[in-house]
Protein backbone atom coordinates (compact mmCIF):
# COMPACT_ATOMS: atom_id res chain seq x y z
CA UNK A 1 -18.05 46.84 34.33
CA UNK A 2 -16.55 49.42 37.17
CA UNK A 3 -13.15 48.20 38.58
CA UNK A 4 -13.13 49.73 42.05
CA UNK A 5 -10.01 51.57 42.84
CA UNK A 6 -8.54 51.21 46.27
CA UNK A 7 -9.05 54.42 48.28
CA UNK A 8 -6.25 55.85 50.72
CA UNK A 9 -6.92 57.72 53.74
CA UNK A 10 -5.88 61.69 53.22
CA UNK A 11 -2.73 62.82 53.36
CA UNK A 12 -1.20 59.08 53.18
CA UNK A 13 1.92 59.20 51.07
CA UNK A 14 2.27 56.12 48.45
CA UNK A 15 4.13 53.86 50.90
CA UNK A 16 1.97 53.59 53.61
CA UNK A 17 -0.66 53.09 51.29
CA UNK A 18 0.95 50.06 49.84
CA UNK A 19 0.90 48.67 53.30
CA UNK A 20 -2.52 48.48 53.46
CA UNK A 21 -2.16 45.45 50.93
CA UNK A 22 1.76 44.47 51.37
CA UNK A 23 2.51 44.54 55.10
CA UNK A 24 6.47 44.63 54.03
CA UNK A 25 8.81 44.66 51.12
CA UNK A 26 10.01 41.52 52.66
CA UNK A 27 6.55 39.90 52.55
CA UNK A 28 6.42 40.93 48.67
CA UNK A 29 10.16 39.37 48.04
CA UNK A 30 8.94 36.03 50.11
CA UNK A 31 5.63 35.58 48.37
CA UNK A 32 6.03 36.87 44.78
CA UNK A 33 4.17 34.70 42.11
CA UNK A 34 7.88 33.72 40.58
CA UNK A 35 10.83 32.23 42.62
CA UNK A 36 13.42 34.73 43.52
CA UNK A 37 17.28 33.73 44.12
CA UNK A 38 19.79 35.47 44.99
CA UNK A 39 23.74 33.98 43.77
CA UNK A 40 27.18 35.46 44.90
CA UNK A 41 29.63 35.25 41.75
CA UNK A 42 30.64 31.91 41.88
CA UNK A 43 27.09 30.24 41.71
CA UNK A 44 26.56 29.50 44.92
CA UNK A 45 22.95 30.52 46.38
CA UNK A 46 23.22 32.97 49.30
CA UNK A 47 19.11 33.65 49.48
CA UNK A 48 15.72 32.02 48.43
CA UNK A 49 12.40 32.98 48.62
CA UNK A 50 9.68 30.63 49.59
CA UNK A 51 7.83 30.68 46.50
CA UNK A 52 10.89 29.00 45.10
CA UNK A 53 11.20 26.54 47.81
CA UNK A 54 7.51 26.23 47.64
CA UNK A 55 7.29 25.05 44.36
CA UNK A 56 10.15 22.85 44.21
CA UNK A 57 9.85 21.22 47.60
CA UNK A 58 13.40 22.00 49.15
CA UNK A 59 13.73 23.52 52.25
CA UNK A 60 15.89 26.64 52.51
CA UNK A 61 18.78 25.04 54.06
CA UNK A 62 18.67 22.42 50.92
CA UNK A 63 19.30 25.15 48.76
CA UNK A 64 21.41 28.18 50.43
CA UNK A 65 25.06 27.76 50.30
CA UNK A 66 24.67 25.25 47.11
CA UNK A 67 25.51 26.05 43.85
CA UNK A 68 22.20 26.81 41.96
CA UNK A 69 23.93 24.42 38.90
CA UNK A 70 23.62 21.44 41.44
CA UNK A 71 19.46 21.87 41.85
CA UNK A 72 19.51 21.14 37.85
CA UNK A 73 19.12 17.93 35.80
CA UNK A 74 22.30 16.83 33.85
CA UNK A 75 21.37 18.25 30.69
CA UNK A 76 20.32 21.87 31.87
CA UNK A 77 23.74 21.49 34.17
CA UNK A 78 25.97 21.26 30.82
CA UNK A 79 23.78 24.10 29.15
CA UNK A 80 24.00 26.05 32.27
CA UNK A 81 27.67 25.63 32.65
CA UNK A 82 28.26 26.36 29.09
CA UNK A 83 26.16 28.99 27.47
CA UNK A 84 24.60 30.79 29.86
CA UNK A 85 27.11 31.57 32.55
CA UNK A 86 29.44 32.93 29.63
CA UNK A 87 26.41 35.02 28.00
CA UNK A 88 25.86 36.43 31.93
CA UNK A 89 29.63 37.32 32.35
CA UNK A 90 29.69 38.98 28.91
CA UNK A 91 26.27 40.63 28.40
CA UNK A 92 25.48 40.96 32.47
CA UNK A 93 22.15 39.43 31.89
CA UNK A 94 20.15 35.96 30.44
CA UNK A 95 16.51 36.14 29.27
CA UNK A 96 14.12 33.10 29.05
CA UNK A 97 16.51 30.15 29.80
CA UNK A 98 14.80 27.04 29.55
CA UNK A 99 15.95 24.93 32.25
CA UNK A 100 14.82 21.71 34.25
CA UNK A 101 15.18 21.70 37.71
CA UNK A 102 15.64 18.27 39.80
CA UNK A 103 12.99 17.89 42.85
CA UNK A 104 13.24 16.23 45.81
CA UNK A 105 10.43 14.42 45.47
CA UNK A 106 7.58 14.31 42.39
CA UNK A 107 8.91 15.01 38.77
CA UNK A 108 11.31 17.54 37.28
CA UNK A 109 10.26 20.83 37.12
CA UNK A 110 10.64 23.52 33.92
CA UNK A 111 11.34 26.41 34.37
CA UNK A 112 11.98 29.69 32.72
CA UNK A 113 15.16 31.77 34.05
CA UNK A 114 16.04 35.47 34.02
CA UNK A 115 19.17 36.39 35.83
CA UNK A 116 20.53 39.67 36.04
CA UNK A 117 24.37 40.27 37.27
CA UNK A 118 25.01 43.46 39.74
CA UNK A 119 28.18 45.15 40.42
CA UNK A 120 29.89 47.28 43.54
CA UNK A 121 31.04 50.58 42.98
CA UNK A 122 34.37 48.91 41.88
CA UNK A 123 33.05 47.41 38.58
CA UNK A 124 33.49 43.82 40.18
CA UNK A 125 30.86 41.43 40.03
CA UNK A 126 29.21 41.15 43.83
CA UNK A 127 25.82 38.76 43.33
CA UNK A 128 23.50 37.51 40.46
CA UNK A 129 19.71 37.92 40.89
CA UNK A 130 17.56 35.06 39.46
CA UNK A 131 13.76 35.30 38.64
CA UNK A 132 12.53 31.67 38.32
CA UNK A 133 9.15 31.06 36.31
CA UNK A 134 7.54 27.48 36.31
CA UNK A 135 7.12 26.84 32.77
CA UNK A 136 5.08 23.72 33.08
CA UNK A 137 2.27 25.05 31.17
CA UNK A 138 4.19 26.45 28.64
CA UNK A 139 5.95 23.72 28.37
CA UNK A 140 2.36 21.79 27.95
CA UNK A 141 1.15 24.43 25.30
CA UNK A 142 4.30 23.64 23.61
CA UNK A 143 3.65 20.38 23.63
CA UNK A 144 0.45 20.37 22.50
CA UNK A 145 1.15 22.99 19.62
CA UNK A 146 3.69 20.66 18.55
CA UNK A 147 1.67 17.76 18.59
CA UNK A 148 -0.90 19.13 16.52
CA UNK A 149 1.54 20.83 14.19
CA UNK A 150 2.95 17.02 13.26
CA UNK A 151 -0.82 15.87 13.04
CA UNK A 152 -1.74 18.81 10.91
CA UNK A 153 1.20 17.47 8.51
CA UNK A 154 0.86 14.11 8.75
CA UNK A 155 -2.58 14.46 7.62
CA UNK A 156 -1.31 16.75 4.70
CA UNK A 157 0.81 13.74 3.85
CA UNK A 158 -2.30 12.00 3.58
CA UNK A 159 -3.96 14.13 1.84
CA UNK A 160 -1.11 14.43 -0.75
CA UNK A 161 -0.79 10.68 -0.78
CA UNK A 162 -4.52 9.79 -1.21
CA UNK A 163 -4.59 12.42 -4.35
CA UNK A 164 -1.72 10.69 -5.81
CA UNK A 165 -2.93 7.20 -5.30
CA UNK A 166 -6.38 8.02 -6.80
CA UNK A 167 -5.29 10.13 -9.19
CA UNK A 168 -2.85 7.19 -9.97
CA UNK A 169 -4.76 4.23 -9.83
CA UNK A 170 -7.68 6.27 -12.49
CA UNK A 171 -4.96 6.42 -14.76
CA UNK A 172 -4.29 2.86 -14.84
CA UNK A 173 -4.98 0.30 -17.67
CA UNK A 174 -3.95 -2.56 -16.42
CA UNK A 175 -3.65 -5.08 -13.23
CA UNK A 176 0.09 -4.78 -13.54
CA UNK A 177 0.01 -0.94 -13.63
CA UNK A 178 -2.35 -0.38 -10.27
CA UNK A 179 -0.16 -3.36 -7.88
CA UNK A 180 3.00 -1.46 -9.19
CA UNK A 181 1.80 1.99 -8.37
CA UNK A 182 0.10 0.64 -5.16
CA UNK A 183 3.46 -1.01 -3.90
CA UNK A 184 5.27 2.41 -5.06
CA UNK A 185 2.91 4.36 -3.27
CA UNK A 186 2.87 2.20 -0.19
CA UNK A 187 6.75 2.45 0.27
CA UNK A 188 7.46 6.03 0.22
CA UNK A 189 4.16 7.27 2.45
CA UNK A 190 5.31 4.64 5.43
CA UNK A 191 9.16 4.92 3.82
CA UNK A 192 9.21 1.30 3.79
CA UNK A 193 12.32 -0.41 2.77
CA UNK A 194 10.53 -2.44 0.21
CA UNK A 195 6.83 -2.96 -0.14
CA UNK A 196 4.72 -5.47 -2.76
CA UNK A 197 1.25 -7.07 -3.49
CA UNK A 198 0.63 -10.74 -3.78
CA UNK A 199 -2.49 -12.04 -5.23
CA UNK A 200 -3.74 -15.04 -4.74
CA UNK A 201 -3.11 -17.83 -7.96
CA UNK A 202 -6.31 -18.94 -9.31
CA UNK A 203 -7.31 -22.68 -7.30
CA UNK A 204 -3.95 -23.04 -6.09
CA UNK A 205 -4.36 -21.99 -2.33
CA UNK A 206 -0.89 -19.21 -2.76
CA UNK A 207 -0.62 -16.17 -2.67
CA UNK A 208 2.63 -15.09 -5.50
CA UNK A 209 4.11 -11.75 -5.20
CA UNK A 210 3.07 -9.68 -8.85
CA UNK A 211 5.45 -10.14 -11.83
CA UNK A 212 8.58 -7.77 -10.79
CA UNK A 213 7.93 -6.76 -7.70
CA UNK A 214 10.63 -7.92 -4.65
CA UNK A 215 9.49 -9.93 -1.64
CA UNK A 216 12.54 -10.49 0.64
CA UNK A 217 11.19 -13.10 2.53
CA UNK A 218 9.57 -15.37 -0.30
CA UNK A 219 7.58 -14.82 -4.00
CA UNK A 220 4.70 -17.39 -2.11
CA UNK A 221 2.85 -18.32 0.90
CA UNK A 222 0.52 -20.58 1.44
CA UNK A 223 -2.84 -19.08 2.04
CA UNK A 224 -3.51 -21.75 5.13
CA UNK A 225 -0.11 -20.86 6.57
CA UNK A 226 2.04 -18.81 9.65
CA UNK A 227 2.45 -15.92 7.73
CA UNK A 228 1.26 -12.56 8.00
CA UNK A 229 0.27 -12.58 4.74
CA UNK A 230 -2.12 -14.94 5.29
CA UNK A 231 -3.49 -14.01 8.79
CA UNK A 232 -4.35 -10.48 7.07
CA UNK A 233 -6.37 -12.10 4.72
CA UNK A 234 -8.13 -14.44 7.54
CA UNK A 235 -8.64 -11.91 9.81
CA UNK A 236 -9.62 -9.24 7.31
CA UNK A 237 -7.62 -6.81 9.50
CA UNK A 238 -3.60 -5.25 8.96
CA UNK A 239 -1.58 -7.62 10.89
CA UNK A 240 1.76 -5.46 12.20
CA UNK A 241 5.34 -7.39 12.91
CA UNK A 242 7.34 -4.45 14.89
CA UNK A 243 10.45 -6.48 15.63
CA UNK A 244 12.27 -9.61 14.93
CA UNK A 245 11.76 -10.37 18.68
CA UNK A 246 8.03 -10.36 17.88
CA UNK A 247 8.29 -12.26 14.68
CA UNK A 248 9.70 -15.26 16.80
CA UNK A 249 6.92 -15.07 19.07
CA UNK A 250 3.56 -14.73 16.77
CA UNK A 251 5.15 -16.23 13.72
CA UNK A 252 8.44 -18.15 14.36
CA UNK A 253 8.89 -19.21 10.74
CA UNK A 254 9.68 -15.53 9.91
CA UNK A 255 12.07 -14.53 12.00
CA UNK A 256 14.82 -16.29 10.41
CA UNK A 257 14.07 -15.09 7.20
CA UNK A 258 13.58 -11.66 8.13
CA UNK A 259 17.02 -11.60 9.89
CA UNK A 260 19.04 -13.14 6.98
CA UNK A 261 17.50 -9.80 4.83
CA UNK A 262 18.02 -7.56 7.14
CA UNK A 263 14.68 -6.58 7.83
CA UNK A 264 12.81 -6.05 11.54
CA UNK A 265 9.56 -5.24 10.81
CA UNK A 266 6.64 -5.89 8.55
CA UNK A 267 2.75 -4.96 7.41
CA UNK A 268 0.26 -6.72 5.73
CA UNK A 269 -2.86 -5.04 4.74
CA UNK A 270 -5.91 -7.27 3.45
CA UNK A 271 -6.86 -6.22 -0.40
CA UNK A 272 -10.74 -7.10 0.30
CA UNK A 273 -13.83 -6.80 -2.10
CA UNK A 274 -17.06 -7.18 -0.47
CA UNK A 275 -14.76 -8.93 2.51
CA UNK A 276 -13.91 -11.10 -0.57
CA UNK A 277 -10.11 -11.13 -0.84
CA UNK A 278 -7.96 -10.25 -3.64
CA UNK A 279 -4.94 -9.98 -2.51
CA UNK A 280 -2.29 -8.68 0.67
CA UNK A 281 -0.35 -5.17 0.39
CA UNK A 282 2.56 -5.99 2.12
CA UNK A 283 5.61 -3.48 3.47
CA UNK A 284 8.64 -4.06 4.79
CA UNK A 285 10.93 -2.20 6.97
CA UNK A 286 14.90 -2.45 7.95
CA UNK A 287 14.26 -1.16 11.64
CA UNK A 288 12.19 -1.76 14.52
CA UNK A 289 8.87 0.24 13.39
CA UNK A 290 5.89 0.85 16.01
CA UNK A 291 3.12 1.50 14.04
CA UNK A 292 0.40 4.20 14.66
CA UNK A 293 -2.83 3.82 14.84
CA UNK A 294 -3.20 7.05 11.99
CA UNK A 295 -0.08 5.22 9.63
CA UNK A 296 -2.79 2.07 9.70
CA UNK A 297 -5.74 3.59 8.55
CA UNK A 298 -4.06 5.42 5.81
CA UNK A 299 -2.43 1.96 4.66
CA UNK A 300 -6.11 0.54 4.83
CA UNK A 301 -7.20 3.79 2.81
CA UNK A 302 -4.30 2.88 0.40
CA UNK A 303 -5.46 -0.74 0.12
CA UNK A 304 -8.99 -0.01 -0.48
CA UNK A 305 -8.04 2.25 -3.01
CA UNK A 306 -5.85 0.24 -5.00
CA UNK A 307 -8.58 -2.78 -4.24
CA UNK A 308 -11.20 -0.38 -6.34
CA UNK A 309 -8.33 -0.01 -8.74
CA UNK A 310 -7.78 -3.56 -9.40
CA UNK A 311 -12.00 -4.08 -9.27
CA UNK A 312 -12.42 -1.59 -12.22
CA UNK A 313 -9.67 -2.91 -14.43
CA UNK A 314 -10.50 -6.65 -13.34
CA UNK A 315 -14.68 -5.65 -14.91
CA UNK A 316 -13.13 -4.02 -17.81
CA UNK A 317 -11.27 -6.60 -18.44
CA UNK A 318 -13.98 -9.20 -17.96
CA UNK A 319 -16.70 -6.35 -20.26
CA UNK A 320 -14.04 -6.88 -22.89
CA UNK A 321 -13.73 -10.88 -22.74
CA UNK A 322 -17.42 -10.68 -22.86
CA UNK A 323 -17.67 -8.17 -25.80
CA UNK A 324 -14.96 -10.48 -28.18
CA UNK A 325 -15.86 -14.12 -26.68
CA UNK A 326 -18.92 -16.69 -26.94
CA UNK A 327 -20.90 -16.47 -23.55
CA UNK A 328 -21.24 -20.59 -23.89
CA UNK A 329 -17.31 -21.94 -24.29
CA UNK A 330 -15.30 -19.04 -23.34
CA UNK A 331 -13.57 -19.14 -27.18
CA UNK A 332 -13.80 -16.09 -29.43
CA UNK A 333 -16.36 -15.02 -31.28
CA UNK A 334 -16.50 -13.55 -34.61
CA UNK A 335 -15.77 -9.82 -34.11
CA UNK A 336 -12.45 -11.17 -32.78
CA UNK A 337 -12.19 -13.91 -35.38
CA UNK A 338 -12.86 -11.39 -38.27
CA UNK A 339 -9.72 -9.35 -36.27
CA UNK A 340 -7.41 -12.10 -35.42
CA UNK A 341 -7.91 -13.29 -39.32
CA UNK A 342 -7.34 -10.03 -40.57
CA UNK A 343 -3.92 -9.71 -38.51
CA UNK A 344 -2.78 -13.05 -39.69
CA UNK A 345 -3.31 -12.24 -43.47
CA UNK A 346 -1.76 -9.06 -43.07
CA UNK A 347 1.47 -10.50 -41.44
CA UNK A 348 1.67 -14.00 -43.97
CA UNK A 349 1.56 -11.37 -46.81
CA UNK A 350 4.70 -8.73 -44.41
CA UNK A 351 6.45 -11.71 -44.08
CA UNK A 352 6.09 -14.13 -46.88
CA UNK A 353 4.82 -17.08 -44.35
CA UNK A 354 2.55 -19.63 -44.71
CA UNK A 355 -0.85 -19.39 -42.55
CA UNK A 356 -4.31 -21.86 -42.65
CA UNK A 357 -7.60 -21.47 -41.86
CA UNK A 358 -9.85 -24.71 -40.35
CA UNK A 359 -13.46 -24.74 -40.67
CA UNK A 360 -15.39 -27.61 -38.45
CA UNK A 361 -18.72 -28.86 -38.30
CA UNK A 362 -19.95 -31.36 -35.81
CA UNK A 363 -21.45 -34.21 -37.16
CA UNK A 364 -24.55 -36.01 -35.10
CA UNK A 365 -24.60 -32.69 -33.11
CA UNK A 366 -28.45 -32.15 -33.66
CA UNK A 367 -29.19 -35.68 -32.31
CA UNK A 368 -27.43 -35.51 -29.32
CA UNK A 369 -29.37 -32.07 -28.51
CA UNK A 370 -32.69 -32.98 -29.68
CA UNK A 371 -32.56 -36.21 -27.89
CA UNK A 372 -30.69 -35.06 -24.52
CA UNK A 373 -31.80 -31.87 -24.52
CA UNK A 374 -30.47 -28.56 -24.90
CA UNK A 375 -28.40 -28.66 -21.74
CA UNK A 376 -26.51 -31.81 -22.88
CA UNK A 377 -26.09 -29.89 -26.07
CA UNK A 378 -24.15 -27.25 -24.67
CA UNK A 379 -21.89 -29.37 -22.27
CA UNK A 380 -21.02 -30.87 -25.30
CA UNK A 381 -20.32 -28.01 -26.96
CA UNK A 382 -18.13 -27.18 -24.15
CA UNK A 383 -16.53 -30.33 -24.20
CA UNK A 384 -15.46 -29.83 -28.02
CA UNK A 385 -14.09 -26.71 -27.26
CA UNK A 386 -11.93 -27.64 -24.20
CA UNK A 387 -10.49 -30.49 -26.31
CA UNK A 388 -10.30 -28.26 -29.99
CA UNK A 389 -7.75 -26.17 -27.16
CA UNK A 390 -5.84 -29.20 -26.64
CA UNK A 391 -5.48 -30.42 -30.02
CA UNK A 392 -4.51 -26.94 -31.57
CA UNK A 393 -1.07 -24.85 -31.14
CA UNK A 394 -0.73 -22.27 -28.19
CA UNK A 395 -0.38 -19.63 -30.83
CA UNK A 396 -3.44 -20.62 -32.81
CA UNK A 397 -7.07 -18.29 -32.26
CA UNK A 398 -10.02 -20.75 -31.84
CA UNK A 399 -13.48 -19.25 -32.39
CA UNK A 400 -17.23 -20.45 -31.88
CA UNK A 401 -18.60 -19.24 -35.35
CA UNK A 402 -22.22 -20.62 -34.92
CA UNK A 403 -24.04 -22.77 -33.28
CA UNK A 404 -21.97 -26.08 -34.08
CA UNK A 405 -20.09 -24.83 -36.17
CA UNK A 406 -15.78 -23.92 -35.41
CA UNK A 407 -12.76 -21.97 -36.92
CA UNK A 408 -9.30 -22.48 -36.39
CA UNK A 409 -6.70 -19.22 -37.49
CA UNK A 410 -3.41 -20.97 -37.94
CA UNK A 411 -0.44 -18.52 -38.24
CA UNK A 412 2.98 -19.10 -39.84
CA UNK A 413 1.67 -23.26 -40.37
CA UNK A 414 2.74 -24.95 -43.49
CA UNK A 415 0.60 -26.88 -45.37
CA UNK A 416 1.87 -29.92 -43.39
CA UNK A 417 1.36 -28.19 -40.03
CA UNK A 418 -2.13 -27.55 -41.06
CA UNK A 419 -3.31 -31.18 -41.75
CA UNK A 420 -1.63 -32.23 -38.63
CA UNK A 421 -3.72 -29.91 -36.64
CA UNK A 422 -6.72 -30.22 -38.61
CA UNK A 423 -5.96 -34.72 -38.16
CA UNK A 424 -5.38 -33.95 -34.32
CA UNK A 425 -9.31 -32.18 -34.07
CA UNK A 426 -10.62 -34.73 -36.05
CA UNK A 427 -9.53 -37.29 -33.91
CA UNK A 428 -9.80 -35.28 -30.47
CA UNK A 429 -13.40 -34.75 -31.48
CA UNK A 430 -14.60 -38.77 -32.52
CA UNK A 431 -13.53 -39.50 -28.49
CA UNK A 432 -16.77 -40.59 -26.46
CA UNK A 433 -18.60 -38.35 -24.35
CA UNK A 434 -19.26 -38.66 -20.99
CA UNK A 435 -23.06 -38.99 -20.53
CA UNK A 436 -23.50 -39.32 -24.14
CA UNK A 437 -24.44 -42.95 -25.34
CA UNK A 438 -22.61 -44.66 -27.97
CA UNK A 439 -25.64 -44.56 -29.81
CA UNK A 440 -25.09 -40.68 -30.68
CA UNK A 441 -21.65 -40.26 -31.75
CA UNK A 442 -19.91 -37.15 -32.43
CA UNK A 443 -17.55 -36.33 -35.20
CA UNK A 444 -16.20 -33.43 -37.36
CA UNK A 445 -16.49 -32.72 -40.85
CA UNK A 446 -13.33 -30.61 -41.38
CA UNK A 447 -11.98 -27.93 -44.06
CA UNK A 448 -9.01 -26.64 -44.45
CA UNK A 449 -7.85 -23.01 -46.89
CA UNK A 450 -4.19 -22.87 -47.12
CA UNK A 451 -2.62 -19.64 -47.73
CA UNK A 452 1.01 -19.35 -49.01
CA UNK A 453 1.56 -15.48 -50.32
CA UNK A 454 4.08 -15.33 -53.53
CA UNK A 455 3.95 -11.03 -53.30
CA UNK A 456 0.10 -10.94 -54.85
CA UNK A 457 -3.40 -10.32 -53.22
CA UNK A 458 -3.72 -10.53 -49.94
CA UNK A 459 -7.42 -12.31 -49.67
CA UNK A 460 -9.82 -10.98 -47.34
CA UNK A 461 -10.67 -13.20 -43.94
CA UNK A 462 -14.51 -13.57 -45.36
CA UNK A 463 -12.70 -15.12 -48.78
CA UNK A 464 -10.69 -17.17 -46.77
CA UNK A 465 -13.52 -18.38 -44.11
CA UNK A 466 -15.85 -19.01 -46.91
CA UNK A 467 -12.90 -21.34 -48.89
CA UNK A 468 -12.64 -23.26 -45.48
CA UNK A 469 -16.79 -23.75 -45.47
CA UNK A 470 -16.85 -24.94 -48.82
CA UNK A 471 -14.26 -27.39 -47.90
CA UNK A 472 -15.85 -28.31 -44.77
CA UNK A 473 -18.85 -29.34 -46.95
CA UNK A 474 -17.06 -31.35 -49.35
CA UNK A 475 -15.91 -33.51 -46.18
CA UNK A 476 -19.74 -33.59 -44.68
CA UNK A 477 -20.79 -34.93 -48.22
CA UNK A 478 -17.79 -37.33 -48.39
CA UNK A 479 -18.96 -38.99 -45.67
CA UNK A 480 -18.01 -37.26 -42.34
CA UNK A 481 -15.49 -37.29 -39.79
CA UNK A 482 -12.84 -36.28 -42.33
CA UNK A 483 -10.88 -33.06 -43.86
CA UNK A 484 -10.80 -31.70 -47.37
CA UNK A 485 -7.92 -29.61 -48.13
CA UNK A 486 -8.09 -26.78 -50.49
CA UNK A 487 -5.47 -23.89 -51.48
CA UNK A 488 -5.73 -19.83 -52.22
């Protein structure tokens, strides 16, 4: 592309071909794409050129004869005052001076300054000239650099935070372990005075606060209640208290308790599995907090992370149950029996104590499923084992090892602990049945191996089960519902 260059007729000198395109010097001073001001030494404006009246909407007898401080907003008059008139009586000159400059009508106006201080032939200061520059633009480019400098590191936070919670919540073992790290988390990304998670108590209708973790304004809400808490898990959504002013007004039974710890503001972010709910990630702050919409979808982030957290440990957990406990009654099976048994030998023979094993049978069993069917069959079976849990010690294992067939691990139990608990089955068992006739009773033949180590053999858990079964029989062929006692 050609730029054409202006031609001037022959034998023009420079100045009158300037004049083709600036009639004046005047013109140039008038018109210039900056203001121009001119200042005598104490401040006060002697001359103004209508670009700078122009843009800030004064008219020139507004602004001659005043001092150019008194066109400024407070603040730039105090920076004025202070650092730049001593910079321009020292160094003769200011560069770039951001300044805000008061209109008469419409908004303040930025502006960059350059002033430049001349002299007479005596050395003494006769007038400042000002170059003013709006700096709107600049000021918007600023604005929007700095904008997107705090949203470039707010989402490095983020970033940062999201690797540590995943990284974090893989690491975990156990339920405790991800709602601890997932409270932790929580309160230093939103720098939360205090955060916790509250999970809801199995059939209860609460929600409790996790074992160790502080809730300022109560360990447990009711899920039907005014809370936060429990809105969040209604409404599937985070449910934001900014103020104490707003507590009073969407959930007045707060705001007192809120106060009286010192807090003002609050989150509570829905834990939710398949929009099933698990629990409420809850934060609390000591100051008035307005939340973002970018803080709210990283504390959703947070709580869906920690929700797949608590999902993976909660299947382990359940993979595990399944692995060491009958399907049918929930008790454990004989992996965990041959383990628990094993443990209870070993630490009878540590600790010279006592320990028992209890072999049951049901008696009239067979009828009742023949007969009923095999449905009725295993609600009984349930039955017995709900009531062999009532009638045994909270430290005692109770295992399914077979079809009818029960043991009992009793640790540190004398032999007169052992015939009470074996005497508390027996009689827990011979109770009628719902839905059973009287016709088809139930018992238990019962057997009982007592262990009491004097420093010899330790006897393996088979030796020990198969004592207990040999006992069990003598009872069965006794007669039934009874226990035969035998020692190792």
């Amino acid at each position: 592309m050609t730029i054409p260059v202006p031609h001037f007729p022959a034998g023009a000198d420079d100045a009158a071909g300037i004049e083709l395109f600036e009639p004046s010097l005047e013109d140039l001073y008038e018109h210039a794409p900056c203001g121009y001001l001119t200042t005598a030494p104490n401040g006060v404006v002697v001359k103004v050129n209508e670009t700078f009246l122009a843009w800030t909407g004064y008219s020139r007898d507004q602004v001659v004869g005043q001092p150019f401080a008194s066109l400024l907003n407070v603040g730039s008059q105090l920076f004025y005052d202070t650092r730049c008139l001593p910079v321009l009586r020292l160094e003769g000159e200011v560069r770039e001076v951001a300044l805000v400059l008061d209109r008469p009508h419409g908004r303040p106006l930025p502006i960059l300054v350059n002033s430049i201080r001349r002299a007479g032939d005596d050395g003494q200061p006769r007038l400042v000239r000002t170059a003013v520059f709006d700096a709107t633009r600049r000021q918007d480019y600023e604005r929007d650099l700095l904008f997107a400098r705090r949203a470039a590191e707010r989402s490095e936070v983020r970033v940062r935070t999201l690797q540590e919670a995943a990284a974090t919540f893989g690491a975990a073992k156990s339920e405790e372990s991800v709602t601890a790290a997932l409270a932790e988390i929580a309160c230093a990304a939103f720098d939360a005075t205090c955060a916790t998670v509250m999970l809801p108590v199995t059939d209860s209708g609460i929600l409790r606060a996790v074992a160790g973790a502080a809730h300022p304004v109560g360990e447990s809400v009711s899920i039907d209640s005014q809370r936060p808490e429990a809105e969040a898990l209604r409404r599937a959504t985070v449910v934001t208290i900014s103020s104490v002013d707003e507590a009073e007004r969407m959930f007045p039974a707060l705001a007192e308790p809120l106060h009286a710890a010192r807090l003002e503001a609050m989150t509570a972010t829905p834990l939710l599995a398949d929009d099933a709910p698990m629990g409420v990630l809850v934060c609390f702050f000591g100051r008035r907090r307005d939340f973002e919409e970018d803080e709210l979808a990283l504390n959703r982030t947070l709580a869906r992370l920690g929700t797949q957290a608590l999902q993976r440990i909660r299947l382990q957990e359940q993979l595990e149950h399944l692995a060491l406990h009958d399907k049918l009654t929930g008790l454990a099976n004989r992996e965990l029996l041959q383990y628990r048994l094993a443990q209870a030998l070993f630490a009878a023979g540590r600790h010279l104590r006592p320990m028992s094993v209890i072999f049951l049978d049901l008696d009239g069993f067979k009828a009742i499923n023949d007969q009923l069917g095999h449905a009725a069959g295993d609600a009984v079976l349930v039955e017995v084992s709900a009531r062999l849990r009532g009638a045994v010690r909270p430290s005692d294992t109770i295992a399914r090892f077979g079809g009818d067939e029960f043991v009992v691990v009793c640790e540190d139990a004398a032999a007169d602990a052992a015939v009470a608990v074996a005497e508390r089955i027996r009689m827990a068992i011979r109770q009628p049945i719902a839905h059973v006739p009287v016709a088809l009773p139930l018992t238990a033949s019962i057997g009982v191996a007592r262990h009491r180590p004097i420093g010899g053999r330790i006897p393996e858990p088979d030796e020990v089960v198969l004592q207990a079964d040999a006992a069990m029989y003598q009872s069965k062929e006794s007669g039934k519902d009874r226990y035969t006692v035998v020692d190792i």
